[in-house]
C-alpha atoms as a PDB file:
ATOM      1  CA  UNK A   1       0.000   0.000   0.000  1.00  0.00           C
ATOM      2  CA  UNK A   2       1.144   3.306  -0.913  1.00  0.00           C
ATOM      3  CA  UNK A   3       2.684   5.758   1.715  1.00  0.00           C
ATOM      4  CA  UNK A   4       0.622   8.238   1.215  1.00  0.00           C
ATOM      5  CA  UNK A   5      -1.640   7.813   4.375  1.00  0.00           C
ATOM      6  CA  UNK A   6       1.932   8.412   6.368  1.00  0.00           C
ATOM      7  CA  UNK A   7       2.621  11.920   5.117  1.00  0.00           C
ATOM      8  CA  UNK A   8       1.673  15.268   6.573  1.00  0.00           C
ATOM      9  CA  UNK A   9      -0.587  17.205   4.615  1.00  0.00           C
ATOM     10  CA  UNK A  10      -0.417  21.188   3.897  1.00  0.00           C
ATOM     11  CA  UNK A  11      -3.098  22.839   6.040  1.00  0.00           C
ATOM     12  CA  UNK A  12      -4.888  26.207   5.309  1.00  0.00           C
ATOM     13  CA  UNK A  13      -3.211  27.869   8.145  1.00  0.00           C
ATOM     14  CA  UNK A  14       0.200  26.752   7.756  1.00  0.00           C
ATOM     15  CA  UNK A  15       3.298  28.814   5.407  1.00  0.00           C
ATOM     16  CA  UNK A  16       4.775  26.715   2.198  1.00  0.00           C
ATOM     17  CA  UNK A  17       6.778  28.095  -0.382  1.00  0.00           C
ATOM     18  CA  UNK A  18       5.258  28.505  -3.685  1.00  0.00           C
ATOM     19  CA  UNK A  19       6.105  29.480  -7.400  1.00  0.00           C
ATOM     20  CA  UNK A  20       3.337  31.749  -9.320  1.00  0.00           C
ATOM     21  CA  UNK A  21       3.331  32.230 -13.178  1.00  0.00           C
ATOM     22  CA  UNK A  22       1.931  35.373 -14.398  1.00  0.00           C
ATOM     23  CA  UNK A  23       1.434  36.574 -18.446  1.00  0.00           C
ATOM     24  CA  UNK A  24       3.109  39.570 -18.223  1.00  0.00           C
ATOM     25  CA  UNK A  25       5.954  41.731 -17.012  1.00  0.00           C
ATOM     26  CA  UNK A  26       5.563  42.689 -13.010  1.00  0.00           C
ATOM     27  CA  UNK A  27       8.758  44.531 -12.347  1.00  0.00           C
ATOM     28  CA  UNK A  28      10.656  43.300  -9.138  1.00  0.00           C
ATOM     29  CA  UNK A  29       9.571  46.690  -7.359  1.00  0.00           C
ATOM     30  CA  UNK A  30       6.379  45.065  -6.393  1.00  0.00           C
ATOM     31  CA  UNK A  31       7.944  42.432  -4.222  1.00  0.00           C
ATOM     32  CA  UNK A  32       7.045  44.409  -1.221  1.00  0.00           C
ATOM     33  CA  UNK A  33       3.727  44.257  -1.897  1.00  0.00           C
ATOM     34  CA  UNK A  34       3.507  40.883  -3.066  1.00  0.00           C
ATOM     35  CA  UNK A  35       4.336  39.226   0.273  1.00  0.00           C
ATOM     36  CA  UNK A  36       7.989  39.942  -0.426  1.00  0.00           C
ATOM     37  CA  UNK A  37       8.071  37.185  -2.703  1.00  0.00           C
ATOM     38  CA  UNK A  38      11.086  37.042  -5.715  1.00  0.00           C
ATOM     39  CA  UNK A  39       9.781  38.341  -9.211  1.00  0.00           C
ATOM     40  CA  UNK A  40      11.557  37.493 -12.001  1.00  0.00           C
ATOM     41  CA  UNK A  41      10.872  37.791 -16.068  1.00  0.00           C
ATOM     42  CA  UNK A  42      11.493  35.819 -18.973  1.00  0.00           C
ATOM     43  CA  UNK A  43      10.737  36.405 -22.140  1.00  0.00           C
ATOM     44  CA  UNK A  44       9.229  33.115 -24.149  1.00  0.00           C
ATOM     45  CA  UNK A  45      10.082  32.530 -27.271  1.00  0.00           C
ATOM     46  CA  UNK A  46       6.735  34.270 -29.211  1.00  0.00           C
ATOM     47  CA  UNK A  47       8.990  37.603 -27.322  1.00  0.00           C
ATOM     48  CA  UNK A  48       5.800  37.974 -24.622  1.00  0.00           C
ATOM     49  CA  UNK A  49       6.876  37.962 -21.168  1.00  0.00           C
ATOM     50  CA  UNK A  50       6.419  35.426 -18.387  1.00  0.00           C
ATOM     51  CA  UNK A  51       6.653  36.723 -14.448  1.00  0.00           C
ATOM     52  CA  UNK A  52       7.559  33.890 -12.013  1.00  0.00           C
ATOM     53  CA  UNK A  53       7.052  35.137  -8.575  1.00  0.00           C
ATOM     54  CA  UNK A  54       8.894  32.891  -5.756  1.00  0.00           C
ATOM     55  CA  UNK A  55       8.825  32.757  -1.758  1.00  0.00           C
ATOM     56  CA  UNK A  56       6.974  31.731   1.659  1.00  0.00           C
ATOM     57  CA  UNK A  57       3.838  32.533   2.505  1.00  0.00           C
ATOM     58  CA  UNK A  58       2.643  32.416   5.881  1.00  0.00           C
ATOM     59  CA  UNK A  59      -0.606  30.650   4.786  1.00  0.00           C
ATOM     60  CA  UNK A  60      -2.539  30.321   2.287  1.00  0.00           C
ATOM     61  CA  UNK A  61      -4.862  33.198   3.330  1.00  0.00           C
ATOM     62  CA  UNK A  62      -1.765  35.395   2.074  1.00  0.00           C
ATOM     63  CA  UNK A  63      -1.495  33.255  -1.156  1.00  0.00           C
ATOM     64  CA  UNK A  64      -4.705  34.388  -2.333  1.00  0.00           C
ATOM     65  CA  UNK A  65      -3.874  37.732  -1.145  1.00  0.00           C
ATOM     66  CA  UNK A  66      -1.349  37.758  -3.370  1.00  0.00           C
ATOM     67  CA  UNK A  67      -3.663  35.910  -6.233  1.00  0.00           C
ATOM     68  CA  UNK A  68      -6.203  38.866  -5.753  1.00  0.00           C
ATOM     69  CA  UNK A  69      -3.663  41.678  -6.271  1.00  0.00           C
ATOM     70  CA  UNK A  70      -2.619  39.989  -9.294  1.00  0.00           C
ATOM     71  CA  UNK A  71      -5.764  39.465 -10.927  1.00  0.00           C
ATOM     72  CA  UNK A  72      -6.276  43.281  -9.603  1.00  0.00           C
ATOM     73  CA  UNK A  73      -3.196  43.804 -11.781  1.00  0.00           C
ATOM     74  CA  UNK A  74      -5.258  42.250 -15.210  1.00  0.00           C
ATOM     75  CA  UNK A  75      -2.081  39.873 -15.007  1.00  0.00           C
ATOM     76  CA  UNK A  76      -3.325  36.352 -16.314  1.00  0.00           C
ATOM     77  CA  UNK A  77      -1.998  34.007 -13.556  1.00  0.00           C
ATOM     78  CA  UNK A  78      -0.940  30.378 -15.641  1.00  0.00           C
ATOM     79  CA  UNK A  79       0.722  28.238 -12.497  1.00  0.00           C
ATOM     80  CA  UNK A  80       0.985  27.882  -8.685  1.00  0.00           C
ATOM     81  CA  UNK A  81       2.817  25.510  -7.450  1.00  0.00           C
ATOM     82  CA  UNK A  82       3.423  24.558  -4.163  1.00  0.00           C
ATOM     83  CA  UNK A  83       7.492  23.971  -3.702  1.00  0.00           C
ATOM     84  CA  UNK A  84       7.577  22.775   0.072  1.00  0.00           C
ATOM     85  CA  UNK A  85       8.412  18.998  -0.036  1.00  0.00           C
ATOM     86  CA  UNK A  86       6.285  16.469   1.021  1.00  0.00           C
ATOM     87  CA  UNK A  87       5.800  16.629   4.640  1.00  0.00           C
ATOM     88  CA  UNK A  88       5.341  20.053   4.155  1.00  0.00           C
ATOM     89  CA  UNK A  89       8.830  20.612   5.863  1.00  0.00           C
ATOM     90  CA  UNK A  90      12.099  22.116   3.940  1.00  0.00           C
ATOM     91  CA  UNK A  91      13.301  25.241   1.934  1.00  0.00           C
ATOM     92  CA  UNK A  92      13.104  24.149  -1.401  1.00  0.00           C
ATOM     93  CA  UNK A  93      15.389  26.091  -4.078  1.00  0.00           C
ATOM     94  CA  UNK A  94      12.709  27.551  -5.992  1.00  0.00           C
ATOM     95  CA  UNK A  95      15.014  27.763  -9.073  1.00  0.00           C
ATOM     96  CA  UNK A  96      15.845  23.703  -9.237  1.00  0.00           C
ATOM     97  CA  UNK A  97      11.873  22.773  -7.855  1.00  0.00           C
ATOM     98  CA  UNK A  98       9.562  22.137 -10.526  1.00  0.00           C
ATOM     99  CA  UNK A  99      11.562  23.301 -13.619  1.00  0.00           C
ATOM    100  CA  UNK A 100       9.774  25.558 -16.026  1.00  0.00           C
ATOM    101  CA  UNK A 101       9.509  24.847 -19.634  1.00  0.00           C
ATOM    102  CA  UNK A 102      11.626  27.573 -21.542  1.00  0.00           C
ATOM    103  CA  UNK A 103       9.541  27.436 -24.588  1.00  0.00           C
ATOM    104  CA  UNK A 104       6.645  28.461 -23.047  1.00  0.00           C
END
């Protein structure tokens, strides 16, 4: 039987570490006001412009905090992914965790 029973699961109240895709360019000057979470750009190869936003949030009432401001922002979210590992323990490198596709 699979171990899945065994693990802890995330709870609403408790912080992970996520990665959120926006369409669009957010420059990193909104950090503060995005939980202090890491923006960064990319540009696909079509030339548009992909915003991955990285960090810790406290729980996930601040997640869709942050989800709200972006949509606020008209900036089409495409991902969120929840980096923490497993037993919802760890600082995942949010660089290495869950690899995005370059071409877009």
């Amino acid at each position: 039987m699979p171990d899945d029973y065994t693990k802890k699961h995330l709870k609403l109240w408790t912080p992970a570490f996520y990665r959120i895709e926006v369409e669009g360019h957010l420059d990193e000057s909104w950090s503060d006001r995005l939980a202090g979470l890491r923006i960064k750009t990319r540009q696909r190869a079509d030339q548009s412009t992909v915003t991955t936003l990285t960090g810790q949030m406290r729980d996930q009432a601040e997640l869709t905090g942050v989800l709200n401001s972006l949509y606020e922002l008209h900036l089409p979210i495409l991902a969120v992914r929840n980096l923490t590992e497993d037993n919802g323990e760890g600082r995942p490198d949010p660089d290495t965790s869950f690899p995005c596709d370059p071409s877009g």
